[in-house]
PDB file of N, CA and C in Angstrom:
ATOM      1  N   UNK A   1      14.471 -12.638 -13.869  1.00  0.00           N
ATOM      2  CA  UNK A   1      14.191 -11.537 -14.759  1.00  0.00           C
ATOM      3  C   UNK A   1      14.268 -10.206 -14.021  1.00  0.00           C
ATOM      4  N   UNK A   2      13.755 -10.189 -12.756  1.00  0.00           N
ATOM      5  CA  UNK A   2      13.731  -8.703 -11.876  1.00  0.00           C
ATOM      6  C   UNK A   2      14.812  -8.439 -11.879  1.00  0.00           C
ATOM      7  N   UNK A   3      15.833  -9.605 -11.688  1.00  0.00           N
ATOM      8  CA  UNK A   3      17.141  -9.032 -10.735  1.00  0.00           C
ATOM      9  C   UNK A   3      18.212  -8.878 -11.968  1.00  0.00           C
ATOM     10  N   UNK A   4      17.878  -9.323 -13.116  1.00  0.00           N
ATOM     11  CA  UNK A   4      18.509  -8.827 -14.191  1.00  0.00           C
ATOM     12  C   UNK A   4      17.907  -7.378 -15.046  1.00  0.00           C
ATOM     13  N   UNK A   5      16.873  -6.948 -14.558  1.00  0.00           N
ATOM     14  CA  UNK A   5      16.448  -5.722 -14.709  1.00  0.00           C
ATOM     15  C   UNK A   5      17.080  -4.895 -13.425  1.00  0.00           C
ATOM     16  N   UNK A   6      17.285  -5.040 -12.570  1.00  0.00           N
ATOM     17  CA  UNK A   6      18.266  -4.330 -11.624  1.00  0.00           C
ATOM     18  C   UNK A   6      19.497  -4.196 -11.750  1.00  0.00           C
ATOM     19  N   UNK A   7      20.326  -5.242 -12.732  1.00  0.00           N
ATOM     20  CA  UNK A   7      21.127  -5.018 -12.778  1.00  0.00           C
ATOM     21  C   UNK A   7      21.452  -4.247 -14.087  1.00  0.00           C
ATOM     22  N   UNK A   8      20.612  -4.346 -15.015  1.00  0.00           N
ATOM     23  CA  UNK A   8      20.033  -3.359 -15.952  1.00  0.00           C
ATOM     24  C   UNK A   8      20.347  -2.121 -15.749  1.00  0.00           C
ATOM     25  N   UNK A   9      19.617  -1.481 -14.671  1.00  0.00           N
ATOM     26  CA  UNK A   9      19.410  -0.605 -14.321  1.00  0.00           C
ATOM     27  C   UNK A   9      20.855   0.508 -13.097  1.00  0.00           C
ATOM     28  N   UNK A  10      21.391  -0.514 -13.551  1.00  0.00           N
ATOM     29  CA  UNK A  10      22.991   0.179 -12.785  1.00  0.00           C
ATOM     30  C   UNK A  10      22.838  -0.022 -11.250  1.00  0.00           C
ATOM     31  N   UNK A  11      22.168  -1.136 -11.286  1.00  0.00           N
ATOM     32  CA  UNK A  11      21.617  -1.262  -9.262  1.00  0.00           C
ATOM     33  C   UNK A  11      21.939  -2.447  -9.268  1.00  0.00           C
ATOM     34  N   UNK A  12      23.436  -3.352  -9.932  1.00  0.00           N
ATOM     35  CA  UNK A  12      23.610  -4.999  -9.594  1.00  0.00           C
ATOM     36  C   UNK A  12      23.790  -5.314  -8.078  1.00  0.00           C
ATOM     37  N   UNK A  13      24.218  -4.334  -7.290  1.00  0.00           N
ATOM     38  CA  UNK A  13      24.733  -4.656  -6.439  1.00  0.00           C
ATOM     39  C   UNK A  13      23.897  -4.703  -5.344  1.00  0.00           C
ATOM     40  N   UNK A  14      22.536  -4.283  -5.608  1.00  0.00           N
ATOM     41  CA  UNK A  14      21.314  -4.922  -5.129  1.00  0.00           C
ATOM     42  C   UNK A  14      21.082  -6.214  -5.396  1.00  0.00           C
ATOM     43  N   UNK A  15      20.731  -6.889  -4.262  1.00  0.00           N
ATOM     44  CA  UNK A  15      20.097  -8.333  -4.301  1.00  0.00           C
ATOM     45  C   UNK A  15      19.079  -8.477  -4.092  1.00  0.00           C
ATOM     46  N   UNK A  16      18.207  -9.437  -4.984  1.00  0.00           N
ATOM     47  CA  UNK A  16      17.108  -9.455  -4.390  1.00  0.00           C
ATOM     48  C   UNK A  16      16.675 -10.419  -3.179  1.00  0.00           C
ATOM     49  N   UNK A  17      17.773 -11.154  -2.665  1.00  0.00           N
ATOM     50  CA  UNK A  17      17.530 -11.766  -1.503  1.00  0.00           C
ATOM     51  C   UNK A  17      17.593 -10.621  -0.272  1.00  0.00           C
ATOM     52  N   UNK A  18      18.461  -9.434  -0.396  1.00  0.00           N
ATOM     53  CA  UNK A  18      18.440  -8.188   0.859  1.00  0.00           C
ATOM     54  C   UNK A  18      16.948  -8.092   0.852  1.00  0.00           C
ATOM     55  N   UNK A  19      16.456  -7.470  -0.466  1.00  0.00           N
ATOM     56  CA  UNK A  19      14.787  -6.963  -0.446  1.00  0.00           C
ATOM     57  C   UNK A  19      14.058  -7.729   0.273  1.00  0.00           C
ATOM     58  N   UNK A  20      14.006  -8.805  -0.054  1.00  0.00           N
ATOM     59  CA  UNK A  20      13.408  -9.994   0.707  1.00  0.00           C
ATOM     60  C   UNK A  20      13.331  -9.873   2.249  1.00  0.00           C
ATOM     61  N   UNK A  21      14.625 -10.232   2.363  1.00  0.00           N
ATOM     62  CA  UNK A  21      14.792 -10.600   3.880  1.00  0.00           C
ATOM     63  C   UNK A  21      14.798  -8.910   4.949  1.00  0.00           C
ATOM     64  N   UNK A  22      14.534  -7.603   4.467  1.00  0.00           N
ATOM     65  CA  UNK A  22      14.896  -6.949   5.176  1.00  0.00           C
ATOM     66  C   UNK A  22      13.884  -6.755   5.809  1.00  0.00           C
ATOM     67  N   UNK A  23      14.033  -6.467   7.247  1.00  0.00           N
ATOM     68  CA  UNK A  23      13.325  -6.142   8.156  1.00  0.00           C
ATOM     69  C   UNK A  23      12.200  -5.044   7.908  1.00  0.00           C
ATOM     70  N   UNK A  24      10.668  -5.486   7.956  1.00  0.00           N
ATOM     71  CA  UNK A  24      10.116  -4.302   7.732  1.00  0.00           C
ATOM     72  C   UNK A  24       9.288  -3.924   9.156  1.00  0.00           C
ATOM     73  N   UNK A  25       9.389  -2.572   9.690  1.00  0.00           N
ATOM     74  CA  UNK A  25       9.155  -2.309  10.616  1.00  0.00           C
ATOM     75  C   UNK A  25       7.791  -1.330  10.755  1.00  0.00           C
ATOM     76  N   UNK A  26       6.834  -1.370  11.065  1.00  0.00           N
ATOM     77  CA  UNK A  26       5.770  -1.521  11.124  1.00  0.00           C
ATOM     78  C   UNK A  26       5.655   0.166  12.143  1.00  0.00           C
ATOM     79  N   UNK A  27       4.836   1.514  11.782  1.00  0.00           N
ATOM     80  CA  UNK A  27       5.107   2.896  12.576  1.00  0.00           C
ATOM     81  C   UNK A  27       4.272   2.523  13.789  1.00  0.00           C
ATOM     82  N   UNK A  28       4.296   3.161  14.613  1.00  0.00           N
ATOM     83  CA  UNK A  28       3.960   2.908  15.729  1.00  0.00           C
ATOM     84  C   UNK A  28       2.235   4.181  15.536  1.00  0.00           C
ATOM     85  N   UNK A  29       1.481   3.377  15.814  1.00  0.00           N
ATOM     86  CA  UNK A  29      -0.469   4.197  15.972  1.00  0.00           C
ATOM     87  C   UNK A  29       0.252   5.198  17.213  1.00  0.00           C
ATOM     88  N   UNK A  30      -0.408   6.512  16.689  1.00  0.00           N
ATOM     89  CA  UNK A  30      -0.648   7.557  17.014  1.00  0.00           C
ATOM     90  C   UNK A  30      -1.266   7.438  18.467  1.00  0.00           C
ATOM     91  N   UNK A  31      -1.531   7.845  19.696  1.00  0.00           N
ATOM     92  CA  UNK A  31      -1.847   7.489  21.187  1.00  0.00           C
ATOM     93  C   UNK A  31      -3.500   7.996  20.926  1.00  0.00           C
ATOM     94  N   UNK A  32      -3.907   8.675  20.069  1.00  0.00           N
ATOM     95  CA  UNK A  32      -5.472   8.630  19.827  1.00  0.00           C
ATOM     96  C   UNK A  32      -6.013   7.395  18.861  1.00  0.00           C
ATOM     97  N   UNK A  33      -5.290   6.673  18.476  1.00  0.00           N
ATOM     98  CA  UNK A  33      -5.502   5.667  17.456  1.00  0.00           C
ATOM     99  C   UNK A  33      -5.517   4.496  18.117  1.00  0.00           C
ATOM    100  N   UNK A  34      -5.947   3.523  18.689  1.00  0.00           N
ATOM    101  CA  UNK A  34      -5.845   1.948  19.467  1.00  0.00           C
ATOM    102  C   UNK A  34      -6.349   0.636  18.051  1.00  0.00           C
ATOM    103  N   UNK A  35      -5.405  -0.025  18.147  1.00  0.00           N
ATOM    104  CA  UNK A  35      -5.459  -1.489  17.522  1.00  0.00           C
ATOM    105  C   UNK A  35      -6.950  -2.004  17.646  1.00  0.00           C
ATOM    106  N   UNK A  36      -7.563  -2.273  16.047  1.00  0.00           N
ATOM    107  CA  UNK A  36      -9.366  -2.892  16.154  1.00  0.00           C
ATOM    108  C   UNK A  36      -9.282  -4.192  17.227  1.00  0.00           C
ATOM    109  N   UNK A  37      -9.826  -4.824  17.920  1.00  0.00           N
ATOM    110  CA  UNK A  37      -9.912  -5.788  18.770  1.00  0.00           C
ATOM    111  C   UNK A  37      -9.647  -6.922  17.434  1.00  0.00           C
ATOM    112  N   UNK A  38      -8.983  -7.838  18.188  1.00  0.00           N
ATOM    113  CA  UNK A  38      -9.002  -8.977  17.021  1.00  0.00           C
ATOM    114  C   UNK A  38      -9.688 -10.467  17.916  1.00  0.00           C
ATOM    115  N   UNK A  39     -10.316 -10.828  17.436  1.00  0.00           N
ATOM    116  CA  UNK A  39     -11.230 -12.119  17.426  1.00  0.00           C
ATOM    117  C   UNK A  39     -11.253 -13.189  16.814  1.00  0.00           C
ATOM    118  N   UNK A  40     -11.269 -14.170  17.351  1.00  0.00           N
ATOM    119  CA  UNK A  40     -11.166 -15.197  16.089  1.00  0.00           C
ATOM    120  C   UNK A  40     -12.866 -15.864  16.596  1.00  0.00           C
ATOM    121  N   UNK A  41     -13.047 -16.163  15.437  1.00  0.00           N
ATOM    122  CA  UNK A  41     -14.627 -16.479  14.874  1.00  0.00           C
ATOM    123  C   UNK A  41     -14.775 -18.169  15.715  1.00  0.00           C
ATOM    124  N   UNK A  42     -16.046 -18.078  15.869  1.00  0.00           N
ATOM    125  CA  UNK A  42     -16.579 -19.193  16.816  1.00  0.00           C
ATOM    126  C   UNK A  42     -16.883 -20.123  15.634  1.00  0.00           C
ATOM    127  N   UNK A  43     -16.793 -21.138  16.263  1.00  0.00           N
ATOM    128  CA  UNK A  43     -17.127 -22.475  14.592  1.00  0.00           C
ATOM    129  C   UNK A  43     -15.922 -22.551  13.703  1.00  0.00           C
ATOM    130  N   UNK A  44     -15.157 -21.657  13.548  1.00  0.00           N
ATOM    131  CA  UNK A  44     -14.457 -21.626  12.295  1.00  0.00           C
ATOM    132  C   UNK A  44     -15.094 -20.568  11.295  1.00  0.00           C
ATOM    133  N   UNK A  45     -16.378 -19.996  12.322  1.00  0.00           N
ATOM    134  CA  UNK A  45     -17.180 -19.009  11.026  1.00  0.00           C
ATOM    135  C   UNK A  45     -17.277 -17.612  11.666  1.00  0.00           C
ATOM    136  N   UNK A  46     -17.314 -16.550  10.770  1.00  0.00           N
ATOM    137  CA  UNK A  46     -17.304 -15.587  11.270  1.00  0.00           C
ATOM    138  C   UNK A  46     -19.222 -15.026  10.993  1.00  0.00           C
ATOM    139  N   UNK A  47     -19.228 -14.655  12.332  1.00  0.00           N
ATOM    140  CA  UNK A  47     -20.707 -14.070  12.272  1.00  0.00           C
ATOM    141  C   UNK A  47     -20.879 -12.522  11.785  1.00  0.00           C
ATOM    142  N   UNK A  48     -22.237 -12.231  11.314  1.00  0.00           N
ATOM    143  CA  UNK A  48     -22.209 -11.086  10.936  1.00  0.00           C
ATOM    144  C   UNK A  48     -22.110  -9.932  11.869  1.00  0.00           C
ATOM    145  N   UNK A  49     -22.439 -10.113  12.903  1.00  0.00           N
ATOM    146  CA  UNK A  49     -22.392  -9.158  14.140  1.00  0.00           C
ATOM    147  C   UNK A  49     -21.103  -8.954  14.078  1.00  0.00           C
ATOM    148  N   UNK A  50     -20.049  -9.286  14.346  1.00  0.00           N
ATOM    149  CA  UNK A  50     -18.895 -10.109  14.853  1.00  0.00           C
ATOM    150  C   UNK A  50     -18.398  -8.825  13.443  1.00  0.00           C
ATOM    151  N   UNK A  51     -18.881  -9.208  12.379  1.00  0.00           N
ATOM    152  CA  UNK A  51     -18.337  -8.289  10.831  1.00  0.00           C
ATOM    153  C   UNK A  51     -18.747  -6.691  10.658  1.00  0.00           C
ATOM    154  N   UNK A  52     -19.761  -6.711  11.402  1.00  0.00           N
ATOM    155  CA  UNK A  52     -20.363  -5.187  11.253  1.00  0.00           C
ATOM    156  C   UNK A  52     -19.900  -4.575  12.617  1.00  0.00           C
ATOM    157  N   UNK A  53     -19.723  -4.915  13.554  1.00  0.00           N
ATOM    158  CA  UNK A  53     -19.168  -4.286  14.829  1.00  0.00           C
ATOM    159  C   UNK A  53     -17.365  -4.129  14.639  1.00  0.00           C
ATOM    160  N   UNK A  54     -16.761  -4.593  13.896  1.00  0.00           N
ATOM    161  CA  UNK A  54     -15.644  -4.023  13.255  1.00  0.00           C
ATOM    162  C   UNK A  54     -15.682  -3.278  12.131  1.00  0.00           C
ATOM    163  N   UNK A  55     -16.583  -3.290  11.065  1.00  0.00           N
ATOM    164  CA  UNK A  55     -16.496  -2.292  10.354  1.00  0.00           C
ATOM    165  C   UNK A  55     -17.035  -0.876  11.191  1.00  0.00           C
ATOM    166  N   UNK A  56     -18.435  -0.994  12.242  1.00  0.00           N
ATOM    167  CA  UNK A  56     -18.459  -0.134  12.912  1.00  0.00           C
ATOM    168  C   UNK A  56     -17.408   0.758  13.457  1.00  0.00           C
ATOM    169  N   UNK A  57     -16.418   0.027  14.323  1.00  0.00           N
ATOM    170  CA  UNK A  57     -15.059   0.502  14.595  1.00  0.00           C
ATOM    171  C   UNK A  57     -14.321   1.099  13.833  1.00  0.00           C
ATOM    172  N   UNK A  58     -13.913   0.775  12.706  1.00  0.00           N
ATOM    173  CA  UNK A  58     -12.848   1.423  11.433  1.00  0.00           C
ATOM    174  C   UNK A  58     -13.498   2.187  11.528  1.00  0.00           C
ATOM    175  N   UNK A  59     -14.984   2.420  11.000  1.00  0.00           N
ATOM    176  CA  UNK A  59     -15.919   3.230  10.710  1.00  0.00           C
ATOM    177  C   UNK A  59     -15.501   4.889  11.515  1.00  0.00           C
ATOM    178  N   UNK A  60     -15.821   4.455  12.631  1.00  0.00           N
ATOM    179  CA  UNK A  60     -15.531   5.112  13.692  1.00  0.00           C
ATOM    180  C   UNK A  60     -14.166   6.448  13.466  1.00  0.00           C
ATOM    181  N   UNK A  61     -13.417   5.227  13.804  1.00  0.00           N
ATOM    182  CA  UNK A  61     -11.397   5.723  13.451  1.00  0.00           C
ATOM    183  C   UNK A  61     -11.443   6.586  12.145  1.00  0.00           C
ATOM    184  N   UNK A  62     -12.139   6.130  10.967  1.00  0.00           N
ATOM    185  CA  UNK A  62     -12.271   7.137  10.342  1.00  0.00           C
ATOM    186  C   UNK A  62     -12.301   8.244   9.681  1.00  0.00           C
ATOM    187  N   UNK A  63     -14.081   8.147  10.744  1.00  0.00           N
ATOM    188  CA  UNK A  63     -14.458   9.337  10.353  1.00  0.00           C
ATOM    189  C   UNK A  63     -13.408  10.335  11.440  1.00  0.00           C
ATOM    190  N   UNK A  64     -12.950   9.937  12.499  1.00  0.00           N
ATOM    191  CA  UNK A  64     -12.119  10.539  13.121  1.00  0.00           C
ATOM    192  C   UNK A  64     -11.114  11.508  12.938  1.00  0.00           C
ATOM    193  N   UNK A  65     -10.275  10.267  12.068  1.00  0.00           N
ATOM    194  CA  UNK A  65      -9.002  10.988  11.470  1.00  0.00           C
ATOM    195  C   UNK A  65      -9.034  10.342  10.425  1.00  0.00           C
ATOM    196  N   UNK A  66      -9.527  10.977   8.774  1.00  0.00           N
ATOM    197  CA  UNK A  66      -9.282   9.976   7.503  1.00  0.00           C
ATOM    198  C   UNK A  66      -8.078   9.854   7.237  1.00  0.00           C
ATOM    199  N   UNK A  67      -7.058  10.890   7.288  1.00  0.00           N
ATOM    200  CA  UNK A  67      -6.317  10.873   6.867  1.00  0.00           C
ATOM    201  C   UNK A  67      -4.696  10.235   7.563  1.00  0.00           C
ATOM    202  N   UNK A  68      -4.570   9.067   7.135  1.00  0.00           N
ATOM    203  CA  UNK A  68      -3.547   8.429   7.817  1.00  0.00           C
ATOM    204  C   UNK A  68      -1.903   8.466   7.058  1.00  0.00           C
ATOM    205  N   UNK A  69      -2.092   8.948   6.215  1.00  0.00           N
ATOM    206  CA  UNK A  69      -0.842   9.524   5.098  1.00  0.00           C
ATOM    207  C   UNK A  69      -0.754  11.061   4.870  1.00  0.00           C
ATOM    208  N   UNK A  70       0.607  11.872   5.455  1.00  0.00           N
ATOM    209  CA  UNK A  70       0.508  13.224   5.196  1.00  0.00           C
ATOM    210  C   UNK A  70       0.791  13.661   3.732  1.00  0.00           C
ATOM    211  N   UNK A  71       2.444  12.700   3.595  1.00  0.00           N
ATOM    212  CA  UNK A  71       2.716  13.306   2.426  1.00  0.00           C
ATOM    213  C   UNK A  71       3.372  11.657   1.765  1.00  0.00           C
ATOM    214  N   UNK A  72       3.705  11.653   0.509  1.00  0.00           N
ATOM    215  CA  UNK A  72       4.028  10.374   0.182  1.00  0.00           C
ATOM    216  C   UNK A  72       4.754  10.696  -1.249  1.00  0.00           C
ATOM    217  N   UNK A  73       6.023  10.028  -0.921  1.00  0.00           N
ATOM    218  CA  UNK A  73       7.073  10.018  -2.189  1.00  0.00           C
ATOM    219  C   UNK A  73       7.091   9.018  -3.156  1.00  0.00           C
ATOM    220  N   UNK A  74       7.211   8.734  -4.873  1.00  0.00           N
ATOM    221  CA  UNK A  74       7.307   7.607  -5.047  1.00  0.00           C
ATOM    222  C   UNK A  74       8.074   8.093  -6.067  1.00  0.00           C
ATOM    223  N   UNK A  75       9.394   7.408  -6.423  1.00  0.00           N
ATOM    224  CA  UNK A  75      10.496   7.236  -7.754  1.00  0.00           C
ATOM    225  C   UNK A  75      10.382   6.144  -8.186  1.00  0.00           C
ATOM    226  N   UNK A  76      10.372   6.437  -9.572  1.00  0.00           N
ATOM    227  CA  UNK A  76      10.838   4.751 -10.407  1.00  0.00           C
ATOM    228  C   UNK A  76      11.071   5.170 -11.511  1.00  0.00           C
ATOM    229  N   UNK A  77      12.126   4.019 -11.912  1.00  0.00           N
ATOM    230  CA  UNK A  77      12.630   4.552 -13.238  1.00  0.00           C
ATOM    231  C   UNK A  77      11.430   3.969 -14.571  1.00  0.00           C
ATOM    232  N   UNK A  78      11.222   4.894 -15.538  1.00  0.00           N
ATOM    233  CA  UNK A  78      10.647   4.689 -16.684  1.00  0.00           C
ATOM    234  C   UNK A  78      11.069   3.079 -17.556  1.00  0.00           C
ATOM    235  N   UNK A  79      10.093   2.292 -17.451  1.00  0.00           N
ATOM    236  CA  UNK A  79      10.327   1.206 -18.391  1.00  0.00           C
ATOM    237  C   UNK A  79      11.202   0.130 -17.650  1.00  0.00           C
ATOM    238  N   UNK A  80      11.142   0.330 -16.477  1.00  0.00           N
ATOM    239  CA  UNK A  80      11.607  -0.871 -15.567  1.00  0.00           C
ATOM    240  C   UNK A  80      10.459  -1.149 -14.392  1.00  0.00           C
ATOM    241  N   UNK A  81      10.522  -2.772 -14.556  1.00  0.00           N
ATOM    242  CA  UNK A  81       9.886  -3.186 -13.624  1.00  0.00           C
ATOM    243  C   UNK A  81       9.866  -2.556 -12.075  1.00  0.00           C
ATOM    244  N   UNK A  82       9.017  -2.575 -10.974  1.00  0.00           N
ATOM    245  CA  UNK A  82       8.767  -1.952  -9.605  1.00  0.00           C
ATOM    246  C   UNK A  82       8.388  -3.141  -8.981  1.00  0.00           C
ATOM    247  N   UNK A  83       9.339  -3.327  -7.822  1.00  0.00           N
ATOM    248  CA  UNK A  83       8.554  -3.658  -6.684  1.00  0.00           C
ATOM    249  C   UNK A  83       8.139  -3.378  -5.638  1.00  0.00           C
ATOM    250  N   UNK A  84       6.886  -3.585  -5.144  1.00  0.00           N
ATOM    251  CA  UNK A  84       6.228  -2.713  -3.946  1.00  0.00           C
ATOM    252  C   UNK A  84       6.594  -3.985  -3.020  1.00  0.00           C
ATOM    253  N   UNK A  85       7.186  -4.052  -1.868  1.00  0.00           N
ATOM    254  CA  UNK A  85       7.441  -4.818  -0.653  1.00  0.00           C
ATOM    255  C   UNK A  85       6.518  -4.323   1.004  1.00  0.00           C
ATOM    256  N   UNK A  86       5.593  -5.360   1.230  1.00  0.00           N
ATOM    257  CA  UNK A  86       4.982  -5.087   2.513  1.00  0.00           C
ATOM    258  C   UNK A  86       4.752  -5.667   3.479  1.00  0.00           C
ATOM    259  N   UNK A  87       4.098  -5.421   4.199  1.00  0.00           N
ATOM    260  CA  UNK A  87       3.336  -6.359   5.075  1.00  0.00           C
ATOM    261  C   UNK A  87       2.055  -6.579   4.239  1.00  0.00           C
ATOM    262  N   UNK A  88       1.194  -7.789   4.417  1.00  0.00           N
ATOM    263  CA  UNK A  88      -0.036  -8.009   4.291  1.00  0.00           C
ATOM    264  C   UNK A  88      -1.341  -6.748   4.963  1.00  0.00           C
ATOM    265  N   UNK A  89      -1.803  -6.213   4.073  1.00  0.00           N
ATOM    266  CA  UNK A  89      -2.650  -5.038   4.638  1.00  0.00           C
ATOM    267  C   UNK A  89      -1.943  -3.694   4.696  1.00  0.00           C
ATOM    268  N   UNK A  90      -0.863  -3.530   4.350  1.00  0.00           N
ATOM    269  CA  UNK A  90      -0.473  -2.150   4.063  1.00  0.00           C
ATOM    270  C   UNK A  90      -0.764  -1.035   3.637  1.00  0.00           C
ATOM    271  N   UNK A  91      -1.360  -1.760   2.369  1.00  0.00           N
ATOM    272  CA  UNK A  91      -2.004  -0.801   1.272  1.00  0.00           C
ATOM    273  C   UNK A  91      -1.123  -0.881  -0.006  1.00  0.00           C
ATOM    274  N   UNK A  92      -0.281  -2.297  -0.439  1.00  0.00           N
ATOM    275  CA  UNK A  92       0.228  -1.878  -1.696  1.00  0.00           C
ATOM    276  C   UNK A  92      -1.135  -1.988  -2.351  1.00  0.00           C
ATOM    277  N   UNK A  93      -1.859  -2.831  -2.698  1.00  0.00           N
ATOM    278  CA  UNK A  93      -2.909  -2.991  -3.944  1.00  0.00           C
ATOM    279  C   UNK A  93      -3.526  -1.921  -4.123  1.00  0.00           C
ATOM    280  N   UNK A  94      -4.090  -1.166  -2.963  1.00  0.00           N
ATOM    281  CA  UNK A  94      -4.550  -0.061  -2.557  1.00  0.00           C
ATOM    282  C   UNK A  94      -3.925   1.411  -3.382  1.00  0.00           C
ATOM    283  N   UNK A  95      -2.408   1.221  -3.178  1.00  0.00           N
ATOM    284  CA  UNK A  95      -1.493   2.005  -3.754  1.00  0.00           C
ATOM    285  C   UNK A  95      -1.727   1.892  -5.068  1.00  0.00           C
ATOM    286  N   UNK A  96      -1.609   0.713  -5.739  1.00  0.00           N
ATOM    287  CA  UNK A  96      -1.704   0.346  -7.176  1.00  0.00           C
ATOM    288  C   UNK A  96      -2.535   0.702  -8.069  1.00  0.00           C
ATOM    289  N   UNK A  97      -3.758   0.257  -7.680  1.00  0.00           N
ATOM    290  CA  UNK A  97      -5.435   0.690  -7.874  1.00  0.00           C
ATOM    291  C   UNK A  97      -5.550   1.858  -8.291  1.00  0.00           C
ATOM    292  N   UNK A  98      -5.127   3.115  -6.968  1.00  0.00           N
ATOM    293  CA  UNK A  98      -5.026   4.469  -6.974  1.00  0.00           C
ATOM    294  C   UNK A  98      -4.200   4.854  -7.841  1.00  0.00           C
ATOM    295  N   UNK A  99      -3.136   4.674  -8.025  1.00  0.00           N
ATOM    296  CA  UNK A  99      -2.338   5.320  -9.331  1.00  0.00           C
ATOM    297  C   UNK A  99      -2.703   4.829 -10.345  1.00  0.00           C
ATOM    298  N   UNK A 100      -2.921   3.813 -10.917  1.00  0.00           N
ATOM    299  CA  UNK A 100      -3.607   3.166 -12.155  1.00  0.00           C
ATOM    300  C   UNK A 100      -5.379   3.991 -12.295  1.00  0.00           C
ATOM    301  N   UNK A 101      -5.666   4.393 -11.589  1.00  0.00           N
ATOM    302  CA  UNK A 101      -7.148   5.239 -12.001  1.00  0.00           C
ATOM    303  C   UNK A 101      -6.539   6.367 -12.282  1.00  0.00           C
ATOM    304  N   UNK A 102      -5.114   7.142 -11.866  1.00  0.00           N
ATOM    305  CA  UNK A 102      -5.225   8.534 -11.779  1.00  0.00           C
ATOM    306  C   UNK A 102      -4.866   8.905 -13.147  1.00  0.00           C
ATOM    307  N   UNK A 103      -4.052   7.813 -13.693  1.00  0.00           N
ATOM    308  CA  UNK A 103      -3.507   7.773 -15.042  1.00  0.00           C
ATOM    309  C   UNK A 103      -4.806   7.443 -16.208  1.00  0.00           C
ATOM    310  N   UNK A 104      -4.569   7.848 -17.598  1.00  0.00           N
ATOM    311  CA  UNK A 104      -4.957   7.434 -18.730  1.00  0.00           C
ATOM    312  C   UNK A 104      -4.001   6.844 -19.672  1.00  0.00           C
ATOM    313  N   UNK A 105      -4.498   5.400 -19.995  1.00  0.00           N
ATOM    314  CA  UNK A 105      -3.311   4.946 -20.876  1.00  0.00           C
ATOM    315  C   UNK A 105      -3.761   5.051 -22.704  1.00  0.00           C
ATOM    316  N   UNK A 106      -3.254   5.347 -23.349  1.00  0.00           N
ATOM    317  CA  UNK A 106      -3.181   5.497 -24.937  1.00  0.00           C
ATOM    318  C   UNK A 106      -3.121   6.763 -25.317  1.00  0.00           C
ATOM    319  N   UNK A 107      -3.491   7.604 -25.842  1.00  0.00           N
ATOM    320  CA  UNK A 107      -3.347   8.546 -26.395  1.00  0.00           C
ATOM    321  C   UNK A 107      -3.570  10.004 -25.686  1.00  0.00           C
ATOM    322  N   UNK A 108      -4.455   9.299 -25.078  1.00  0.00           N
ATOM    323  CA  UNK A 108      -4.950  10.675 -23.397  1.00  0.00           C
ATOM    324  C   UNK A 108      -3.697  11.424 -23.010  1.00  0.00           C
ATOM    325  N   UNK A 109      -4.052  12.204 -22.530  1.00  0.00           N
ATOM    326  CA  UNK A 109      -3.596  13.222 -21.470  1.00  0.00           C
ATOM    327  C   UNK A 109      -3.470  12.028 -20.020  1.00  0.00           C
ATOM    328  N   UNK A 110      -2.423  12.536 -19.376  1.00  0.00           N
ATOM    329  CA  UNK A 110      -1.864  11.752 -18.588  1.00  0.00           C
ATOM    330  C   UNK A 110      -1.904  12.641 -16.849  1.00  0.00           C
ATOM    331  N   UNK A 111      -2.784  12.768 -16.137  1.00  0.00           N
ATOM    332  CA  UNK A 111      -3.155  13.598 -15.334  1.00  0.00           C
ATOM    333  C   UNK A 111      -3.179  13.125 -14.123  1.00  0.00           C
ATOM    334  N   UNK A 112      -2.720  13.905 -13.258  1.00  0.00           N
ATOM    335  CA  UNK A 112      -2.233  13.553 -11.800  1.00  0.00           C
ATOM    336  C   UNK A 112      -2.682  14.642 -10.735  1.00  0.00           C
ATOM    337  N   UNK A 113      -3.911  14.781  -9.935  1.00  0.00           N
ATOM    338  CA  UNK A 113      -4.188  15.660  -9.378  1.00  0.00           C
ATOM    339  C   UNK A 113      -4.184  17.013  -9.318  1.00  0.00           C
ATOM    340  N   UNK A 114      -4.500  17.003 -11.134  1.00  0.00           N
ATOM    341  CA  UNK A 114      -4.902  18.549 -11.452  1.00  0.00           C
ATOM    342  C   UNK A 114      -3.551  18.769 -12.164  1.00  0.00           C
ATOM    343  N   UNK A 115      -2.515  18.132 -12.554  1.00  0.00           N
ATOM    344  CA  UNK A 115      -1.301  18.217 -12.964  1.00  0.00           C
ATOM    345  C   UNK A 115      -1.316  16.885 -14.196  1.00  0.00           C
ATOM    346  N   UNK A 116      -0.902  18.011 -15.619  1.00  0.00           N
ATOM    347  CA  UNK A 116      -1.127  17.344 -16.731  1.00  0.00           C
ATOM    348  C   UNK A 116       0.611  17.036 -17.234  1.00  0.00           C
ATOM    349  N   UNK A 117       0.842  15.476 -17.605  1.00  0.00           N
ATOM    350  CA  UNK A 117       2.237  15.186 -17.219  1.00  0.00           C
ATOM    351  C   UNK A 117       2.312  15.028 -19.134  1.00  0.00           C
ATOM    352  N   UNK A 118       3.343  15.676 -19.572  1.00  0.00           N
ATOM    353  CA  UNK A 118       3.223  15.586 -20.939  1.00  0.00           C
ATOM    354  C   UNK A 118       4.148  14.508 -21.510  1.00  0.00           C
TER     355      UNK A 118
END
């Protein structure tokens, strides 16, 4: 169904096996930014210490620097399906969530950071 909505969409010559398989390459942390320690849990269980001394950390990074996105583009065509492609932990759902609150669906006003989309 996607890939006949792509081709729908004057984009046949997209596959959805390219999407798939293409290499996604991951930006490289900023030299003030270091990777949370990763651990794997004793027992098979993760302790709470073990859970709050990493949220401590994020915590940390933060309040540091919140802002880890300067500017951010997104196109899609009206009335065709989207796919968001990632790594695990990226932030699509994250992405999703956030635009689905910014919007009102039915009869509302349709509003986007102070910008009313008619």
């Amino acid at each position: 169904m996607l890939l006949n909505a792509l081709k729908w969409a004057g984009t046949g010559d997209l596959r959805i096996e390219e999407v798939v398989k293409e290499e996604i390459r991951l930006p490289k942390l900023p030299s003030n930014i270091r990777e949370l320690p990763r651990t794997k849990p004793k027992n098979g269980k993760v302790s709470r210490e073990t859970v709050l001394g990493l949220v401590a950390e994020m915590k940390r990074h933060l309040d540091h620097d919140p802002f880890l996105v300067e500017a951010f583009v997104l196109s899609m065509i009206a009335g065709l399906p989207t796919l968001l492609v990632g790594p695990h932990g990226s932030g699509k759902t994250t992405l999703v969530k956030t635009l689905a609150s910014a919007f009102y669906i039915g009869k509302r006003r349709i509003r986007f950071k102070h910008v009313t989309v008619k």
